[in-house]
PDB file of N, CA and C in Angstrom:
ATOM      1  N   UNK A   1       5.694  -5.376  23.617  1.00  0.00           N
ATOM      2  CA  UNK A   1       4.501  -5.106  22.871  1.00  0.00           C
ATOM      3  C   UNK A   1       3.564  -4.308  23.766  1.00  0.00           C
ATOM      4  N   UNK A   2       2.993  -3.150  23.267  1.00  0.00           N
ATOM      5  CA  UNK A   2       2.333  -2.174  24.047  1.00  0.00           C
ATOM      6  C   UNK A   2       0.991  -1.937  23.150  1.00  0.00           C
ATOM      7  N   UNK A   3      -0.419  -2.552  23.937  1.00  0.00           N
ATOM      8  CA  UNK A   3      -1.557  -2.221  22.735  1.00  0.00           C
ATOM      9  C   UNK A   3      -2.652  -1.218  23.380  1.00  0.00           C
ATOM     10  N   UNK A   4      -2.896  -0.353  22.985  1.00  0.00           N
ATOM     11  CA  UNK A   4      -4.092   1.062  23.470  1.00  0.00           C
ATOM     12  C   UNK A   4      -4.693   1.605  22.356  1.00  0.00           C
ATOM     13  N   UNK A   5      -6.313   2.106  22.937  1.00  0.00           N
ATOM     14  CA  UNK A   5      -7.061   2.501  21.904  1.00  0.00           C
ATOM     15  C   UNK A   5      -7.071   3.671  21.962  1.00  0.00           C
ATOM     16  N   UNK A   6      -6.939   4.058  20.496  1.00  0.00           N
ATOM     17  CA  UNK A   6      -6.591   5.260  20.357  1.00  0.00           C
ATOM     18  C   UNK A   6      -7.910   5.830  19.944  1.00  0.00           C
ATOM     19  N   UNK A   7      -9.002   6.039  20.232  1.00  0.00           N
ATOM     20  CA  UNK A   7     -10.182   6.282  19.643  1.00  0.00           C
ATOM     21  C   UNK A   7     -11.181   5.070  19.745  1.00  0.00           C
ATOM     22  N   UNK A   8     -12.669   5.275  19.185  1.00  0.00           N
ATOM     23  CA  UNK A   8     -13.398   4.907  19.745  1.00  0.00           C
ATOM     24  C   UNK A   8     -13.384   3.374  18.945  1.00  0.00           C
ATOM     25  N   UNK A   9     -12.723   3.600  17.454  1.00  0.00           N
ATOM     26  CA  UNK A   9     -12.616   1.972  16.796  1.00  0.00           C
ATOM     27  C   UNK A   9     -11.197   1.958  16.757  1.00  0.00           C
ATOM     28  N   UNK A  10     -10.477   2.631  16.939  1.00  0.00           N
ATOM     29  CA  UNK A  10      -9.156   2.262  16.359  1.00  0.00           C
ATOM     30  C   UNK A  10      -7.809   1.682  18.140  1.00  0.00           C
ATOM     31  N   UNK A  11      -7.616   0.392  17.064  1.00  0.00           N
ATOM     32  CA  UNK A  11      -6.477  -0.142  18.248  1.00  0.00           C
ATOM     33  C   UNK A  11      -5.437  -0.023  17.877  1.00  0.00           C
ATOM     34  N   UNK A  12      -4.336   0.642  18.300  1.00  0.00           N
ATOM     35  CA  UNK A  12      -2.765   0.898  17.711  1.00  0.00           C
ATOM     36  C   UNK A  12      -2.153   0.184  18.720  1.00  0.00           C
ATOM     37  N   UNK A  13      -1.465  -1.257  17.860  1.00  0.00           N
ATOM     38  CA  UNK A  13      -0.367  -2.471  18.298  1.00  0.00           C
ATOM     39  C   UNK A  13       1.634  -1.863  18.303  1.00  0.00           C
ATOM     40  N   UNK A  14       1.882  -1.595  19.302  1.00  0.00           N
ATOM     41  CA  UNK A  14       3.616  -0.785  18.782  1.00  0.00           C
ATOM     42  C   UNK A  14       4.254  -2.327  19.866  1.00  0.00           C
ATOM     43  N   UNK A  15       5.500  -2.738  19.016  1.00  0.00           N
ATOM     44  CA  UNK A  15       6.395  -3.594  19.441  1.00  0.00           C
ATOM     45  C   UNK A  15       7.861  -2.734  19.441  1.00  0.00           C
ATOM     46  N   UNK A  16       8.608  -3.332  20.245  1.00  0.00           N
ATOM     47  CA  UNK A  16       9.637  -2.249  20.877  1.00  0.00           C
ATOM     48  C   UNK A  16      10.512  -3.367  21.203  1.00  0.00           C
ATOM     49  N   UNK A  17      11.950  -2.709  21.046  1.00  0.00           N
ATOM     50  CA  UNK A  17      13.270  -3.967  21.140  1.00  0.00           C
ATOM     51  C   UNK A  17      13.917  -2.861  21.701  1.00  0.00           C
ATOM     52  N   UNK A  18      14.400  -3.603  23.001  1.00  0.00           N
ATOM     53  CA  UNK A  18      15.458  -2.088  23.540  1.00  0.00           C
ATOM     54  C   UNK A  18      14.895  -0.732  23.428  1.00  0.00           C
ATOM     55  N   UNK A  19      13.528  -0.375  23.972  1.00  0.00           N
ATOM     56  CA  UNK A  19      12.894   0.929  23.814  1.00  0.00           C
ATOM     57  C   UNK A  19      12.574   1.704  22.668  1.00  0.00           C
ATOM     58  N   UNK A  20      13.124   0.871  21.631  1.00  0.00           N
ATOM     59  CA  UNK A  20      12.827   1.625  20.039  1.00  0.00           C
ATOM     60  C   UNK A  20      11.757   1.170  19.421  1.00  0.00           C
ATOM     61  N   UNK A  21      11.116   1.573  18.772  1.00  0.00           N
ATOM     62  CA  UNK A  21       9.530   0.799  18.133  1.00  0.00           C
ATOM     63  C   UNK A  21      10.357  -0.122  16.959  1.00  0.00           C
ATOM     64  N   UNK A  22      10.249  -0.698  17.025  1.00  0.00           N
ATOM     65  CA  UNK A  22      10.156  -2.261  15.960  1.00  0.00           C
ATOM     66  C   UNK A  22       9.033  -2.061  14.911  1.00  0.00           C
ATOM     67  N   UNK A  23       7.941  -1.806  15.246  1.00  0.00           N
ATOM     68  CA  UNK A  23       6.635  -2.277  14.268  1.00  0.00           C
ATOM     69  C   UNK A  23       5.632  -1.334  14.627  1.00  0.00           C
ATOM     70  N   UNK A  24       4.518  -0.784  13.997  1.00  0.00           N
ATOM     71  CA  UNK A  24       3.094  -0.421  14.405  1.00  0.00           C
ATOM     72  C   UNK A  24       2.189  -1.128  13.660  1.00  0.00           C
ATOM     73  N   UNK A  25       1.524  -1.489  14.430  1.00  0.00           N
ATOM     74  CA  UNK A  25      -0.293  -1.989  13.456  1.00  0.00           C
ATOM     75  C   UNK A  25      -1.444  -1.460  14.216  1.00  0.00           C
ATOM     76  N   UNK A  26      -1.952  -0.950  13.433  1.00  0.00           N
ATOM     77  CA  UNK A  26      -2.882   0.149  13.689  1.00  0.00           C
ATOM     78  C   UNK A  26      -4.545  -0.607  12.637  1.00  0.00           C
ATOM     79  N   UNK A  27      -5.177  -0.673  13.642  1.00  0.00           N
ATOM     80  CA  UNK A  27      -6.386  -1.489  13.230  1.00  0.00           C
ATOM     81  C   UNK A  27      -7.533  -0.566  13.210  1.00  0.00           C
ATOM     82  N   UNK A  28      -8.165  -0.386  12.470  1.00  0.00           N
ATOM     83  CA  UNK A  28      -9.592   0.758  12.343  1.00  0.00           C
ATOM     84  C   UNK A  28     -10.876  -0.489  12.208  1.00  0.00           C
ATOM     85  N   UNK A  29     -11.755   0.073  12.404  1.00  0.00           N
ATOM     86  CA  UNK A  29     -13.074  -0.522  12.833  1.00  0.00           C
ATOM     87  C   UNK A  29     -14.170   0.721  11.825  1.00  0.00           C
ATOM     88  N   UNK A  30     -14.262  -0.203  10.391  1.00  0.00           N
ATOM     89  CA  UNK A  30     -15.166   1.116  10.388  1.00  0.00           C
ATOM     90  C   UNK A  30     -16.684   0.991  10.688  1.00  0.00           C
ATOM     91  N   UNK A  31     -17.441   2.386  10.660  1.00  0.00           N
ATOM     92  CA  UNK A  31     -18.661   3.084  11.630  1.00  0.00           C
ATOM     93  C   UNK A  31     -19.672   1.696  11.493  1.00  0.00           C
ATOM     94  N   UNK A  32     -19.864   1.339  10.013  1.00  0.00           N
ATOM     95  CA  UNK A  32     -21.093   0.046  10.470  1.00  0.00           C
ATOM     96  C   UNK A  32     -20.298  -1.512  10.618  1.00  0.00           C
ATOM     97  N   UNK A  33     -19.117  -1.444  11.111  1.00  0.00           N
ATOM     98  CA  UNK A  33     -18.887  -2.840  11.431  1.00  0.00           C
ATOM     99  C   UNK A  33     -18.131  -4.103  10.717  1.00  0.00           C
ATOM    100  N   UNK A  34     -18.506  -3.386   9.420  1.00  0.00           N
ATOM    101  CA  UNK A  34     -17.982  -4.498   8.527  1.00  0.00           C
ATOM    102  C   UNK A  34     -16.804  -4.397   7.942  1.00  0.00           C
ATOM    103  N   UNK A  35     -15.779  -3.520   7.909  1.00  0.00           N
ATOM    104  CA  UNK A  35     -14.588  -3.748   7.749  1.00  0.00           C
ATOM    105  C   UNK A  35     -13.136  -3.280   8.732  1.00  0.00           C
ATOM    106  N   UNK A  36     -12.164  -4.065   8.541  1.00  0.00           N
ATOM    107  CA  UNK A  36     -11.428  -3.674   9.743  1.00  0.00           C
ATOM    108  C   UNK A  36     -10.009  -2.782   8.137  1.00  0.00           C
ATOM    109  N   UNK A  37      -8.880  -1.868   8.719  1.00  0.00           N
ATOM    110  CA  UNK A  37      -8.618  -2.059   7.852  1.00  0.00           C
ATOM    111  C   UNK A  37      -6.841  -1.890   8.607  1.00  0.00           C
ATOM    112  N   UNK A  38      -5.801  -2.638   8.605  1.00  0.00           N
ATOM    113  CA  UNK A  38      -4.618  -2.820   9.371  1.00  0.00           C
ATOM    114  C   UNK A  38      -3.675  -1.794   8.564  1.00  0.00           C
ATOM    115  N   UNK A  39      -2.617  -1.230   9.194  1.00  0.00           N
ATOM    116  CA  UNK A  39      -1.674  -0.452   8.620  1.00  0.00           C
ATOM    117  C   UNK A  39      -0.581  -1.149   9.293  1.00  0.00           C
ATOM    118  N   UNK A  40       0.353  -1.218   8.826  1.00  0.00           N
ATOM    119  CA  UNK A  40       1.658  -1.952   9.542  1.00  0.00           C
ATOM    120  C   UNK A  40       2.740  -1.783   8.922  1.00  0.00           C
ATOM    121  N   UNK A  41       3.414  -0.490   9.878  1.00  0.00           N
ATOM    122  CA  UNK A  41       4.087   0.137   9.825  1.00  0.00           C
ATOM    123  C   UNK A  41       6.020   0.028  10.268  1.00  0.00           C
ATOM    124  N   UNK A  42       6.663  -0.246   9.460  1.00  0.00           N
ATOM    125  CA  UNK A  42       8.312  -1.026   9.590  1.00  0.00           C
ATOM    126  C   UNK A  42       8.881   0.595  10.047  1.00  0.00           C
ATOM    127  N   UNK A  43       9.849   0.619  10.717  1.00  0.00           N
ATOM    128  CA  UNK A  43      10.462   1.915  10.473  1.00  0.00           C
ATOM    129  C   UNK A  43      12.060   1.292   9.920  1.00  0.00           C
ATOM    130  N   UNK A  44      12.915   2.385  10.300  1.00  0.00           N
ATOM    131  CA  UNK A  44      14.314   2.418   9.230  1.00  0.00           C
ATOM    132  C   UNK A  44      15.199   1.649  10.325  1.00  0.00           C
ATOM    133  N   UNK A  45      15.773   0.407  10.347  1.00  0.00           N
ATOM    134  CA  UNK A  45      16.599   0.402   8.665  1.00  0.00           C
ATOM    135  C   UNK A  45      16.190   0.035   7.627  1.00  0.00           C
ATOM    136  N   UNK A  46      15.201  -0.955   7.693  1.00  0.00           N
ATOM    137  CA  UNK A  46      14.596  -1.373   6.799  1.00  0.00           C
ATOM    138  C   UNK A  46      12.582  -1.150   6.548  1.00  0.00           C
ATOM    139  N   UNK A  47      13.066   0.383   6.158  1.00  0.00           N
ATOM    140  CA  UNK A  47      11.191   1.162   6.296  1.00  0.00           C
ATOM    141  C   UNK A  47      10.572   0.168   5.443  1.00  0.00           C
ATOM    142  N   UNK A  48       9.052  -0.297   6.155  1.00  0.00           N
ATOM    143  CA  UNK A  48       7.861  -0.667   5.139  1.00  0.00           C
ATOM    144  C   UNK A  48       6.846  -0.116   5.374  1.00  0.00           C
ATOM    145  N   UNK A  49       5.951   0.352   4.784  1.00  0.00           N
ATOM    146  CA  UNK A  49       4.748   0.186   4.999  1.00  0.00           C
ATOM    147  C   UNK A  49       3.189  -0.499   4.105  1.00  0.00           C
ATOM    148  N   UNK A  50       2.474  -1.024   5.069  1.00  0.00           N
ATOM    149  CA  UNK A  50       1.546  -2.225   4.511  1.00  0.00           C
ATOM    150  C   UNK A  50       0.253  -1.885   4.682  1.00  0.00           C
ATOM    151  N   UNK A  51      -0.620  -1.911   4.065  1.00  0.00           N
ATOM    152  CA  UNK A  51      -2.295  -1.680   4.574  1.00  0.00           C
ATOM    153  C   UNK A  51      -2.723  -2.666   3.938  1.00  0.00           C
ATOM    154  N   UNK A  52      -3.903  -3.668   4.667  1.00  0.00           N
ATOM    155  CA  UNK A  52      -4.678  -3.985   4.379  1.00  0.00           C
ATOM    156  C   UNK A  52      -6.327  -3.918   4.779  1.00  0.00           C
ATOM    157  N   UNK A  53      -7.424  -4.275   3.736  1.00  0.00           N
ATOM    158  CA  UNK A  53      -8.502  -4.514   4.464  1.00  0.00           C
ATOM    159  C   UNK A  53      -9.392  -5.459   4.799  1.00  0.00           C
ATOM    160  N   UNK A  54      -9.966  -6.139   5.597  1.00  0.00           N
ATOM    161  CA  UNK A  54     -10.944  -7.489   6.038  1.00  0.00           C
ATOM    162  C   UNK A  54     -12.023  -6.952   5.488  1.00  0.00           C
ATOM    163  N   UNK A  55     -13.299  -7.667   5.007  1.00  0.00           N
ATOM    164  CA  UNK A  55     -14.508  -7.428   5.065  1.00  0.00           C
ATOM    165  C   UNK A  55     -15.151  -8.668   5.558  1.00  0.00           C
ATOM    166  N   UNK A  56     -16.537  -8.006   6.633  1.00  0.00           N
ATOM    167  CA  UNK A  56     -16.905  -9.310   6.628  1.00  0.00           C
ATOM    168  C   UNK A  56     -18.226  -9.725   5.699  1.00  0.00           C
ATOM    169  N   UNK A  57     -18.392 -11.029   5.368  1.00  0.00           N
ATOM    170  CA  UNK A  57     -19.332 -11.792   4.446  1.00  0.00           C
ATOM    171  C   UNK A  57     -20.802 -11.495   5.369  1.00  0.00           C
TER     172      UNK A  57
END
């Protein structure tokens, strides 16, 4: 598991099995704070891809 920010809100999560990416989740921070929003990203053999978003109360 390898995690770096790629920008000033965004954290991109990559997991790796034997040097190949396994997974990405990619987390955004948006500008006033209140929502995060995850992308999580499967690759092939079995491609997914997922977004969700948090808000906070």
């Amino acid at each position: 598991m390898s995690v770096k920010q790629d920008g000033p809100r965004t954290l991109k999560v990559t997991y790796s099995i034997d040097g190949k990416v396994a997974r990405e989740n990619t987390f955004v921070l948006s500008s006033d704070g209140k929502t995060v929003k995850e992308t999580d990203i499967t690759p092939a053999p079995s491609p997914s891809t997922m977004s969700v978003t948090f808000h906070k109360s």
